[in-house]
C-alpha atoms as a PDB file:
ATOM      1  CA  UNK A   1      32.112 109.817 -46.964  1.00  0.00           C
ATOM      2  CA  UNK A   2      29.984 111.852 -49.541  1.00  0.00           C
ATOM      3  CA  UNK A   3      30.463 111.268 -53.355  1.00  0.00           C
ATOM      4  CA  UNK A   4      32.184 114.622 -53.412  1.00  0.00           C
ATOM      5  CA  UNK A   5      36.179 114.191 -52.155  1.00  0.00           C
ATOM      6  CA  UNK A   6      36.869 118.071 -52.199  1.00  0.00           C
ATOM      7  CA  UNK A   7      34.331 118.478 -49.952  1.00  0.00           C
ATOM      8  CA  UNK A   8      35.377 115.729 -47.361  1.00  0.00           C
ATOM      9  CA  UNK A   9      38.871 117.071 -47.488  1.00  0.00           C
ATOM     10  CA  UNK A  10      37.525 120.857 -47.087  1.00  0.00           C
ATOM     11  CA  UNK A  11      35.765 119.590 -44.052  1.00  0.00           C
ATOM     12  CA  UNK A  12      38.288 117.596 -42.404  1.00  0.00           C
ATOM     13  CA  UNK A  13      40.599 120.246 -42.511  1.00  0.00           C
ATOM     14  CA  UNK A  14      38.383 122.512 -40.614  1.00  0.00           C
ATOM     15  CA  UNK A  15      38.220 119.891 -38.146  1.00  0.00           C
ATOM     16  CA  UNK A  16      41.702 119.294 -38.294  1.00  0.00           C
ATOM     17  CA  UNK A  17      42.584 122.963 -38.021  1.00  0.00           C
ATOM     18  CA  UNK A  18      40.415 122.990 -35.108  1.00  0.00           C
ATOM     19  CA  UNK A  19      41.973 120.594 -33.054  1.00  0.00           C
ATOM     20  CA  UNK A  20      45.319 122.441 -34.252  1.00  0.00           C
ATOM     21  CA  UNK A  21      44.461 125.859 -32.975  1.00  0.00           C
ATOM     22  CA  UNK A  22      42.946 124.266 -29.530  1.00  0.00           C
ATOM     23  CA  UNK A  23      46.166 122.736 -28.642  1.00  0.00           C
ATOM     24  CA  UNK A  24      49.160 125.077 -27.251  1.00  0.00           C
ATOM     25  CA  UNK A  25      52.414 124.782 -25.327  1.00  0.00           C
ATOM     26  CA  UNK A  26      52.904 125.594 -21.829  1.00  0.00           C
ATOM     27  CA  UNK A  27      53.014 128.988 -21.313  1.00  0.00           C
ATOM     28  CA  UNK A  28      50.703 129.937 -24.150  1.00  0.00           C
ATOM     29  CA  UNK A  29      47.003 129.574 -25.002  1.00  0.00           C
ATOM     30  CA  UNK A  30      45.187 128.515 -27.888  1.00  0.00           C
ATOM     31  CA  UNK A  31      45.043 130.479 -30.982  1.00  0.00           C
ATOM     32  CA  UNK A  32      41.766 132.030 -30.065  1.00  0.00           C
ATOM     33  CA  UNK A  33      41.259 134.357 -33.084  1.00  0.00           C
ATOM     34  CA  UNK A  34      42.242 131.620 -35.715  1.00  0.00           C
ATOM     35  CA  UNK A  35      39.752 129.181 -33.603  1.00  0.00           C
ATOM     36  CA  UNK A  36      36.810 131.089 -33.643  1.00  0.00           C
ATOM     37  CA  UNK A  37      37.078 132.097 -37.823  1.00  0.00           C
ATOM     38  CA  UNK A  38      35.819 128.652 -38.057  1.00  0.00           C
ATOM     39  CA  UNK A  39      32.649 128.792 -35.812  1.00  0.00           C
ATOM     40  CA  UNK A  40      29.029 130.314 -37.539  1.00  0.00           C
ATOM     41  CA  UNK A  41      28.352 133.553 -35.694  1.00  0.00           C
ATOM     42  CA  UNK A  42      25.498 131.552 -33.620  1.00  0.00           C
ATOM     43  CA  UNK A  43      27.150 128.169 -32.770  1.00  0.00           C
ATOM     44  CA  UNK A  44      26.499 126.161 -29.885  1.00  0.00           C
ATOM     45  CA  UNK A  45      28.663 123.594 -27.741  1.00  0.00           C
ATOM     46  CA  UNK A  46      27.634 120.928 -25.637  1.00  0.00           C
ATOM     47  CA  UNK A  47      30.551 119.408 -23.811  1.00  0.00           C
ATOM     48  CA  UNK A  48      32.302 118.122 -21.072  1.00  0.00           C
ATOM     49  CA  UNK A  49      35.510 120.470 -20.992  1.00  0.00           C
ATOM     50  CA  UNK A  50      37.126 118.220 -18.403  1.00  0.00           C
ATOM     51  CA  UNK A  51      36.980 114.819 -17.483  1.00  0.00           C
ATOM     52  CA  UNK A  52      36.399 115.376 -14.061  1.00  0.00           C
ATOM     53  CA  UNK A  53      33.109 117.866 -14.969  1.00  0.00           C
ATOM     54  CA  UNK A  54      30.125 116.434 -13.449  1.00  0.00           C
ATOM     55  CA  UNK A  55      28.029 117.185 -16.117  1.00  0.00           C
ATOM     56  CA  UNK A  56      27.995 118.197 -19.824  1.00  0.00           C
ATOM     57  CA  UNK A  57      27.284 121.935 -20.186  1.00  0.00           C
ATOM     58  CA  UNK A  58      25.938 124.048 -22.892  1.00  0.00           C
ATOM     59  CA  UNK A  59      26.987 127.081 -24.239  1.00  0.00           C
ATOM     60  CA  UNK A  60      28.360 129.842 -26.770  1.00  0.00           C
ATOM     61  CA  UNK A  61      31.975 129.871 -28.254  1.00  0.00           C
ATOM     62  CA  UNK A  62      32.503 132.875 -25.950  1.00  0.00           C
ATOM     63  CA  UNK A  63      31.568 130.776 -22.798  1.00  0.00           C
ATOM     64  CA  UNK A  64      33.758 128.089 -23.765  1.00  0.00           C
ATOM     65  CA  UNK A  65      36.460 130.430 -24.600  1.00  0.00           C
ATOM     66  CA  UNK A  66      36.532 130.823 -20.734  1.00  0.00           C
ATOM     67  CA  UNK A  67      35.534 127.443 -19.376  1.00  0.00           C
ATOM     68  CA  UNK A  68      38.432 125.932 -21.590  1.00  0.00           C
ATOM     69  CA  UNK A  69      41.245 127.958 -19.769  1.00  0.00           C
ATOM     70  CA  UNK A  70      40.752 126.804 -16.337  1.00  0.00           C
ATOM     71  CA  UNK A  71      43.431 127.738 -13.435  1.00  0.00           C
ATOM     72  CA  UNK A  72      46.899 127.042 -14.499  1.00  0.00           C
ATOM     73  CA  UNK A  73      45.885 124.887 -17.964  1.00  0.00           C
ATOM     74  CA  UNK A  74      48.275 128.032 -19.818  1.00  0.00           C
ATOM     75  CA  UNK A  75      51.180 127.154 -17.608  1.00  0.00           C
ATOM     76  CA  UNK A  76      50.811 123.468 -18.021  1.00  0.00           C
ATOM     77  CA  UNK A  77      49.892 122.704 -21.589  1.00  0.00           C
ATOM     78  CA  UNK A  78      47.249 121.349 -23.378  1.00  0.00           C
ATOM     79  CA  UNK A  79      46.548 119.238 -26.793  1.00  0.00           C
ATOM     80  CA  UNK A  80      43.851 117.364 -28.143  1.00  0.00           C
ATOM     81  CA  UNK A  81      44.875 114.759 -30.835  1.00  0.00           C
ATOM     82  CA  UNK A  82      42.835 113.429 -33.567  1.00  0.00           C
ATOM     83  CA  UNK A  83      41.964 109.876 -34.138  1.00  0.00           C
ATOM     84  CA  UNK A  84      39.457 107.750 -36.135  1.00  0.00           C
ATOM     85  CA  UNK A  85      36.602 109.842 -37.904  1.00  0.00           C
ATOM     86  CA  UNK A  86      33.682 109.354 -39.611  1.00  0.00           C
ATOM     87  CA  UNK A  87      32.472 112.426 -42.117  1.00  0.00           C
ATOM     88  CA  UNK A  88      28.711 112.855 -43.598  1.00  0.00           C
ATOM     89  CA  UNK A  89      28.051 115.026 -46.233  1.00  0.00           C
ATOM     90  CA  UNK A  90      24.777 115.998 -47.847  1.00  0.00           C
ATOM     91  CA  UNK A  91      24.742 119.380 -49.651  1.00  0.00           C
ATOM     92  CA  UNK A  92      25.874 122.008 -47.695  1.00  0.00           C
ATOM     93  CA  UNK A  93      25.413 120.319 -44.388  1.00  0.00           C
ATOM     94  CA  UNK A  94      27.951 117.610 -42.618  1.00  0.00           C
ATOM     95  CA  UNK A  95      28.781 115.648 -39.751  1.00  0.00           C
ATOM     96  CA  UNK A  96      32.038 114.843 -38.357  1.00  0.00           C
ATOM     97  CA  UNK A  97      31.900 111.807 -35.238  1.00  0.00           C
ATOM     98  CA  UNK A  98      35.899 112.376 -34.092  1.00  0.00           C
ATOM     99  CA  UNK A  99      37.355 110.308 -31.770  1.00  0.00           C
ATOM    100  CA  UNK A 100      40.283 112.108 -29.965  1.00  0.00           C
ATOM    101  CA  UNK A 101      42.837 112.384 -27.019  1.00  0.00           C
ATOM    102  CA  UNK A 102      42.477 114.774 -24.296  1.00  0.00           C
ATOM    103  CA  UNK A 103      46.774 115.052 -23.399  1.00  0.00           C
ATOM    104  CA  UNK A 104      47.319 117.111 -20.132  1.00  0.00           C
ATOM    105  CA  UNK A 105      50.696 117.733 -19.065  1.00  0.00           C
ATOM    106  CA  UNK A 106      50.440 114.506 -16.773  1.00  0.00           C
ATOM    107  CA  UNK A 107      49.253 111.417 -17.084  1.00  0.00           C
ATOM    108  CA  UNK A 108      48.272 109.305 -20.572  1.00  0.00           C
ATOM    109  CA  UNK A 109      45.576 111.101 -22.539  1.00  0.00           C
ATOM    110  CA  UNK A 110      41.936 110.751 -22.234  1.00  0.00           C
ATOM    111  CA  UNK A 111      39.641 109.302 -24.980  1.00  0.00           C
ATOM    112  CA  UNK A 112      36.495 111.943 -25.740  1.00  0.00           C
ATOM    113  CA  UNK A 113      34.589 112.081 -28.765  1.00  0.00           C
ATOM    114  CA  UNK A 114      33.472 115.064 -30.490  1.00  0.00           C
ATOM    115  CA  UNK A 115      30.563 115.236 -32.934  1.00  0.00           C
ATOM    116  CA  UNK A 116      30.446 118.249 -35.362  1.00  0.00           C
ATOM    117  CA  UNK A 117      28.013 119.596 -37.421  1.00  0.00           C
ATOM    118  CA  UNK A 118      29.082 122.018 -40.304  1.00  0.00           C
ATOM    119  CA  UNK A 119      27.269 124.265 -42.661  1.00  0.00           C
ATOM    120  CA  UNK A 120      28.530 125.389 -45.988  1.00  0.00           C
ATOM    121  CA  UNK A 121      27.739 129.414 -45.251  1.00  0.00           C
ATOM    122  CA  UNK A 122      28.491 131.728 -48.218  1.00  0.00           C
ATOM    123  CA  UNK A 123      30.341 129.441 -50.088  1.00  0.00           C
ATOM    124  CA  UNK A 124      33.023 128.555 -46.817  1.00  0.00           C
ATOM    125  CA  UNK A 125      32.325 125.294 -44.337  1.00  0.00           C
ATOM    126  CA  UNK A 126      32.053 126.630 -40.781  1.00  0.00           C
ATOM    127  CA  UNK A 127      31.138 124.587 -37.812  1.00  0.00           C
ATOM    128  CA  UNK A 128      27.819 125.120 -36.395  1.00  0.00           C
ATOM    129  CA  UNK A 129      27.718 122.744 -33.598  1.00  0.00           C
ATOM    130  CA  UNK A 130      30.090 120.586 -30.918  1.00  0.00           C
ATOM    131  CA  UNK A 131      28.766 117.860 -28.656  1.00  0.00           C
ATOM    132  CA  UNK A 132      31.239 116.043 -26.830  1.00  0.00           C
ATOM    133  CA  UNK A 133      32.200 114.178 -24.311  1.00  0.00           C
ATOM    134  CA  UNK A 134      34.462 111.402 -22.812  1.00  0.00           C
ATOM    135  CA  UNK A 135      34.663 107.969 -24.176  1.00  0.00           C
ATOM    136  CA  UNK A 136      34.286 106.021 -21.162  1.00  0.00           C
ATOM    137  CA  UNK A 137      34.033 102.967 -22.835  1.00  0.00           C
ATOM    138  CA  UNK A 138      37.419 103.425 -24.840  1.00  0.00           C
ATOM    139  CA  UNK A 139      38.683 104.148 -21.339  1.00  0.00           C
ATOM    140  CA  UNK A 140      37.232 100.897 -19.847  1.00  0.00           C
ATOM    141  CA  UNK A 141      38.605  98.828 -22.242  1.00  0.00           C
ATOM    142  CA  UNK A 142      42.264 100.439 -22.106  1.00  0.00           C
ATOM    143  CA  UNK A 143      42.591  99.890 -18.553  1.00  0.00           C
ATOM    144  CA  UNK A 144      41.192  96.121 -18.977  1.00  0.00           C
ATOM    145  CA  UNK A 145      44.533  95.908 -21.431  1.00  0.00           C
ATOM    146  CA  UNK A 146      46.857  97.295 -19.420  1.00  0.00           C
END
């Protein structure tokens, strides 16, 4: 956390908001327009959209836009839940490491981890950068417990 609590709560909610907008009923779709007001014009992801992707894969919001709606995700529902975060501020730059749940229609959700970076740009944080990708470990150890 930075020494600047407005701040941290500015940025968690555009994390927050994020992971809102993402997340849709069946039958609908993300809130694309809403989604994308909180990307820089020039941001980059780096992700594994599904678990079962082979490999993480790089690209623009538009990109993703597409790779996010695979075949019949809008008739089956999808959300992505928050969990434990850590947030780094220093000026107008931060970091958000996010732990979260992948929920498909079926089966229990999947533990991923998203790493932001934001950039304060004309006065208004917007996120610059996504890497993610699956916790495997956090899935290891939940089906050791179960």
């Amino acid at each position: 956390m930075s020494s600047h609590p407005e701040a941290d709560s500015d940025v968690a909610g555009i994390v927050d908001r994020a992971y809102e907008l993402i997340s849709f009923a069946a039958g609908g779709e993300p809130q694309w327009g809403a989604f994308r007001a909180l990307f820089a014009d020039q941001c980059a992801l780096a992700l594994r959209v599904f678990p079962e992707d082979p490999t993480v894969t790089v690209m623009d919001l538009d990109e993703y836009v597409v790779a996010q709606m695979r075949e019949g995700l809008s008739d089956e529902g999808y959300a992505e839940i928050p969990g434990e975060r850590v947030v780094e501020i220093i000026g107008d730059v931060a970091t958000v490491h996010q732990r979260f749940g992948m929920q498909f229609a079926t089966g229990p959700a999947v533990p991923a981890v998203d790493v932001f970076c934001l950039a304060r740009v004309h006065g208004h944080w917007r996120i610059v950068s996504i890497v993610s990708d699956m916790d495997r470990e956090s899935s290891s150890r939940s089906a050791r417990s179960a």
